[in-house]
Protein backbone atom coordinates (compact mmCIF):
# COMPACT_ATOMS: atom_id res chain seq x y z
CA UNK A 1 90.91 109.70 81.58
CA UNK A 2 94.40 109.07 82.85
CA UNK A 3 96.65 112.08 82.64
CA UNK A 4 100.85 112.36 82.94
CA UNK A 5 100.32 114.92 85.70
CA UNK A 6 98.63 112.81 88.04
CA UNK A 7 101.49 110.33 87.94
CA UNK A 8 103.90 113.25 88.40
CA UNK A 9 101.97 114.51 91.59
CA UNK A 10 102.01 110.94 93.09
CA UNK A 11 105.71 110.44 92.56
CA UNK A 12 106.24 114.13 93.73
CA UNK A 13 104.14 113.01 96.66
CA UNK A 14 105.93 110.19 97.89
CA UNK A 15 109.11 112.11 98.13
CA UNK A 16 107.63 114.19 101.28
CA UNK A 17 108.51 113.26 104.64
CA UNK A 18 105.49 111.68 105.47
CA UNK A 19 104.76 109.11 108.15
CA UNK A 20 104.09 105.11 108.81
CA UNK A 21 101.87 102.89 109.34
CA UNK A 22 101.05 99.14 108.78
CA UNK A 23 102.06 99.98 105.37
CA UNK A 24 105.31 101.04 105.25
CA UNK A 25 106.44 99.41 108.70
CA UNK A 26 107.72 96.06 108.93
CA UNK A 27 105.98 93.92 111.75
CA UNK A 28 108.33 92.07 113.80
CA UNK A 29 107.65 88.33 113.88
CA UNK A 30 104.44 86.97 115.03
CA UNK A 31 103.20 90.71 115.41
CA UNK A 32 100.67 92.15 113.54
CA UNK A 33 97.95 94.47 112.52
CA UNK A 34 94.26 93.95 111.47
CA UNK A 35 91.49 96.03 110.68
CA UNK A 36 87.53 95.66 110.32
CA UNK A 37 85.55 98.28 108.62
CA UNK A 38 81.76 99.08 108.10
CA UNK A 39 80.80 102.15 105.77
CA UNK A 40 77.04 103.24 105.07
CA UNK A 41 76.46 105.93 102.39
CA UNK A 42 74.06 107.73 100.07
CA UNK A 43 74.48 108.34 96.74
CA UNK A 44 71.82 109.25 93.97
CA UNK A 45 72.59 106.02 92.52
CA UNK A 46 71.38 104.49 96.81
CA UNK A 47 71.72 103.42 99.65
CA UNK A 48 75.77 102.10 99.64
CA UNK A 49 77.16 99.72 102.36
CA UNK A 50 80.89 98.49 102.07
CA UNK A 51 82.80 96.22 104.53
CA UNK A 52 86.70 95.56 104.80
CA UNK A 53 88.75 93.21 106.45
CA UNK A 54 92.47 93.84 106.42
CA UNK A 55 95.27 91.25 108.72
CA UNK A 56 98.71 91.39 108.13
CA UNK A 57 101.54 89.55 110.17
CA UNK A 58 105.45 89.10 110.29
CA UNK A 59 106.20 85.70 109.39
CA UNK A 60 109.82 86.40 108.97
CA UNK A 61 112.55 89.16 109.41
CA UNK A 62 112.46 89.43 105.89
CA UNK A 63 109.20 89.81 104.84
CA UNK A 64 105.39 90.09 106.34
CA UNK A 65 101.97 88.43 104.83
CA UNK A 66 98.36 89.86 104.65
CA UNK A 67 94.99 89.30 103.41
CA UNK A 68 92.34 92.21 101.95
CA UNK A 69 89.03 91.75 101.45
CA UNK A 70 85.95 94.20 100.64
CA UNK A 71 82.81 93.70 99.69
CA UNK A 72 80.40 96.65 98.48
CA UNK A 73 76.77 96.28 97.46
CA UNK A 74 73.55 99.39 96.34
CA UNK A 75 70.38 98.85 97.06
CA UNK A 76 67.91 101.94 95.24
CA UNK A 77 65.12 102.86 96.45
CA UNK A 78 62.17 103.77 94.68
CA UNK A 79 58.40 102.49 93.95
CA UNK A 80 57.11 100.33 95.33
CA UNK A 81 60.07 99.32 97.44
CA UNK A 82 63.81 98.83 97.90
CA UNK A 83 65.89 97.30 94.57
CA UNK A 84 69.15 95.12 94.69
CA UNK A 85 71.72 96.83 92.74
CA UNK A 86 75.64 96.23 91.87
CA UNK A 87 77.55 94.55 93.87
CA UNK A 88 81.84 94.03 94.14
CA UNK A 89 84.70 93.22 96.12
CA UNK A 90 87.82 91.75 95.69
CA UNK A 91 89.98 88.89 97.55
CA UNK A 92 93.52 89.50 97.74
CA UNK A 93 96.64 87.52 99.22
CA UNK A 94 99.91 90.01 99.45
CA UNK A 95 103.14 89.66 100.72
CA UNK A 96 105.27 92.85 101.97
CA UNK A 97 109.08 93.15 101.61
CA UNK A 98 110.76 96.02 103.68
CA UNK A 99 112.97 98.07 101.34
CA UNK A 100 114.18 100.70 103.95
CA UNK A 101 113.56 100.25 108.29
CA UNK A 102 115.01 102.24 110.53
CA UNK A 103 113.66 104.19 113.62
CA UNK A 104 114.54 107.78 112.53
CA UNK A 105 113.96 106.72 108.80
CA UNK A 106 111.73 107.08 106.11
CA UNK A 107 110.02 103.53 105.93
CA UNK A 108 109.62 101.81 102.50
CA UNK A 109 108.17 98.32 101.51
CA UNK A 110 107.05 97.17 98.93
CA UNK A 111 103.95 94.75 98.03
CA UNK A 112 102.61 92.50 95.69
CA UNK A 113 99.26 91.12 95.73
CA UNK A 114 97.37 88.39 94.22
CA UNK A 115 93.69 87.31 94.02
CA UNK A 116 90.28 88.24 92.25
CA UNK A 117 87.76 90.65 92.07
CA UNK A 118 84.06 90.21 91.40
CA UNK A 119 81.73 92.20 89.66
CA UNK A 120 77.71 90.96 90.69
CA UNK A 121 79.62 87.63 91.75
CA UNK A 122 81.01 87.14 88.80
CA UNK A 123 84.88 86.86 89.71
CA UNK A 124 88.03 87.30 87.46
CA UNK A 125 92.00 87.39 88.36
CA UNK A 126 93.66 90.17 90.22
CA UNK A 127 96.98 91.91 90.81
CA UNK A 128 98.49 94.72 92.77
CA UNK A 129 101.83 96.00 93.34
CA UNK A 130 102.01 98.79 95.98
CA UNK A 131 104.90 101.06 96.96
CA UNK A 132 104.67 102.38 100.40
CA UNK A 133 106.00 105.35 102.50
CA UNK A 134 106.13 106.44 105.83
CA UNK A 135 107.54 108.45 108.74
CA UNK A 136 106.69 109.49 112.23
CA UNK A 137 107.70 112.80 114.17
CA UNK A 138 107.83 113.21 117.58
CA UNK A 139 106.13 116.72 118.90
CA UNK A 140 105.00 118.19 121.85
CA UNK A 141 101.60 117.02 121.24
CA UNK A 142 102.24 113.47 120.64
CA UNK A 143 103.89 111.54 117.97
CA UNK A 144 103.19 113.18 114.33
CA UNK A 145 102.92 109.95 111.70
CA UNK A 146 101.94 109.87 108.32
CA UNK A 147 101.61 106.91 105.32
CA UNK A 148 101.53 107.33 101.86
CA UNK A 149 100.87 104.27 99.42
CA UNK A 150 101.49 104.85 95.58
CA UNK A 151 99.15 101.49 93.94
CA UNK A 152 99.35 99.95 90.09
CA UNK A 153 96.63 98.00 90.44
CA UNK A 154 94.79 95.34 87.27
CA UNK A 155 91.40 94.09 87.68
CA UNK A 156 90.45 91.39 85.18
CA UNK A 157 87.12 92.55 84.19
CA UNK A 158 88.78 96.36 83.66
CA UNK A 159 90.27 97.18 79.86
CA UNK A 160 92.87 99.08 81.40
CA UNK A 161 94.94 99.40 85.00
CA UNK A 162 94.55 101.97 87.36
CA UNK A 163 96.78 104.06 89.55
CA UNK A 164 95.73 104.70 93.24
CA UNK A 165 97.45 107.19 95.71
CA UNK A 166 96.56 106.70 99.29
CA UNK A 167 97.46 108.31 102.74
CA UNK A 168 96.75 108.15 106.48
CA UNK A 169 98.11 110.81 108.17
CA UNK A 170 97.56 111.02 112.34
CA UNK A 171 98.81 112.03 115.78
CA UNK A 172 99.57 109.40 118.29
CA UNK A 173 99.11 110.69 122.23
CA UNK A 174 98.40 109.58 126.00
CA UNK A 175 94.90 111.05 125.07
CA UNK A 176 92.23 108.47 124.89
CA UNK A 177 91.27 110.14 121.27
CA UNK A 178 93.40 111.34 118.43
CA UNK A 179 92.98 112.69 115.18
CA UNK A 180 92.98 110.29 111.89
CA UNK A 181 92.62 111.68 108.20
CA UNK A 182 92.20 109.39 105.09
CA UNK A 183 92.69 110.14 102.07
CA UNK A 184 92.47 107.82 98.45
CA UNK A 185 92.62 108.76 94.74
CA UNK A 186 92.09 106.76 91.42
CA UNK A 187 92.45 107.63 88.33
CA UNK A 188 93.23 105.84 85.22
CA UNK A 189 92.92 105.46 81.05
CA UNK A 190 90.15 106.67 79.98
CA UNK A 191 88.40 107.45 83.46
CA UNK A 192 87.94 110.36 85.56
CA UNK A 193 89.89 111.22 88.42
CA UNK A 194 87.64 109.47 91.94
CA UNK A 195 88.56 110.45 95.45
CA UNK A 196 87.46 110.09 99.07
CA UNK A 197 87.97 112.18 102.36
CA UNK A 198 87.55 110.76 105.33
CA UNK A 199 88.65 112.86 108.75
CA UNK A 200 87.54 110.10 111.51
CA UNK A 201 88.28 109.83 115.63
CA UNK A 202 90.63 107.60 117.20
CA UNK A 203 89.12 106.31 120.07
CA UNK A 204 91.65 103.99 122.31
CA UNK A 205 89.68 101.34 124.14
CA UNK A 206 92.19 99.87 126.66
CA UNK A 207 90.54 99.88 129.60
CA UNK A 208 87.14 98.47 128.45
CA UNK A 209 86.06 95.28 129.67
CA UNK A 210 83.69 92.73 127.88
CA UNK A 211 82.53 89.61 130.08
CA UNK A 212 84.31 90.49 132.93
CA UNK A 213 88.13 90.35 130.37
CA UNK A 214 89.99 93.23 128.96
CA UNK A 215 89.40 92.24 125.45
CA UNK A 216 90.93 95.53 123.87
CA UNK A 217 93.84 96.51 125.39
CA UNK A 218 95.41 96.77 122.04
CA UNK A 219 92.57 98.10 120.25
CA UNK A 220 91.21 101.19 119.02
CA UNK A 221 87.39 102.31 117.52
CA UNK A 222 87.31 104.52 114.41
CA UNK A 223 84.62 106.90 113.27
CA UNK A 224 84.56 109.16 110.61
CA UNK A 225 82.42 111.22 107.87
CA UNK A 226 83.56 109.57 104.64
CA UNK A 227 83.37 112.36 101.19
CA UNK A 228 83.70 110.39 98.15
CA UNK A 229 83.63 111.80 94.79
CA UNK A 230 83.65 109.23 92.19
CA UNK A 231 81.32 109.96 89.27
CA UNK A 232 78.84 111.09 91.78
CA UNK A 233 79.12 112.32 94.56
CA UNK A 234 77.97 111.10 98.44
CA UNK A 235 78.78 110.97 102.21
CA UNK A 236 78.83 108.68 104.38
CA UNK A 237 79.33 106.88 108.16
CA UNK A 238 82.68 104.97 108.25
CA UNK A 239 83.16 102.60 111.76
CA UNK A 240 85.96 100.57 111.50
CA UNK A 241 88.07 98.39 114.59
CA UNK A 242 91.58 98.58 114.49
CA UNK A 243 93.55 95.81 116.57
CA UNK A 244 97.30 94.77 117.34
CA UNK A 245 98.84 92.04 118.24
């Protein structure tokens, strides 16, 4: 169930002096970030795949555009075979509007999304309105960056709207791999509190060729052990693609 507290710890949160990314950074025009992602788990209620496709682009000095989808679908397993179980996903449409830029600042935007979710392909309207946080520190190891999203978030087929606190935190270097951890809460009205965990590698992949063309110059492979605790609990393999334009 949704308690004060949690609200007070996300708002505590987003004070820190945390870090950016695609979130809290405006992109300049005609730049751009996307994202592809691929996560296998097991559950007692399965086997659980999700995918994720994330693009977002400055269209103007004012204010950036996106797109979010996901897709997640259980298949149990049992006698005599394999089972289809529930599927969801959501499509979403948001646009980003910088609130604070600066190189040596704290970046904030805001975002508001539109779209619809689906529950077993049955689809309803969808909102989200995201606040977003972030800041980057230089070290001697490499550049220290962190990005904190605080997410209201109403799902037509849901009674009630949820609360979601998100962060990437990272380390940026000449290395070929770096560190990435993700983490992301939920908790609302009458539901439990549901997080995941996911430490991954940052693998850069300029430098690769495919057919003969360096193809990724500007990309970078995750992989990471995904912990998610959300009624039950399971672990999983998380692969996603990261690319910048």
């Amino acid at each position: 169930m949704f308690r004060p507290e949690y609200l007070a710890l996300a708002l505590c949160t987003a004070a820190l002096p945390l870090a950016a990314t695609a979130g809290a950074w405006k992109h300049p025009v005609d730049g751009g970030f996307a994202a592809t992602s691929f996560t296998l788990r097991r559950s007692d209620q399965g086997l659980v795949s999700e995918f994720g496709f994330y693009r977002d682009f400055g269209v103007s000095p004012h204010f950036d555009l996106g797109i979010d989808l996901t897709h997640q679908g259980s298949q149990r397993v049992g006698l005599p075979g394999r089972h289809s179980g529930q599927q969801s996903g959501h499509v979403l449409v948001f646009a980003r509007l910088p609130l604070r830029q600066g190189a040596s600042k704290t970046q904030i935007a805001a975002e508001l999304a539109l779209g619809s979710n689906h529950t077993n392909l049955l689809w309803h309207p969808m909102y989200r309105v995201s606040l977003s946080a972030g800041r980057s520190k230089a070290t001697q190891h490499g550049n220290l960056w962190g990005n904190l999203d605080l997410i209201y978030e109403q799902r037509g087929d849901a009674p009630h709207p949820r609360w979601k606190v998100n962060g990437s935190f990272g380390l940026d270097s000449n290395r070929r791999v770096s560190p990435l951890l993700q983490i992301e809460t939920s908790f609302g009205r009458d539901t439990d509190l549901s997080y995941s965990l996911t430490p991954s590698l940052r693998i850069k992949l300029a430098g690769f060729s495919f057919a003969g063309k360096q193809r990724f110059e500007n990309s970078e492979l995750i992989i990471g052990l995904e912990y998610r605790r959300a009624n039950t609990q399971s672990l999983g393999l998380k692969i996603a693609l990261w690319q910048r334009f």
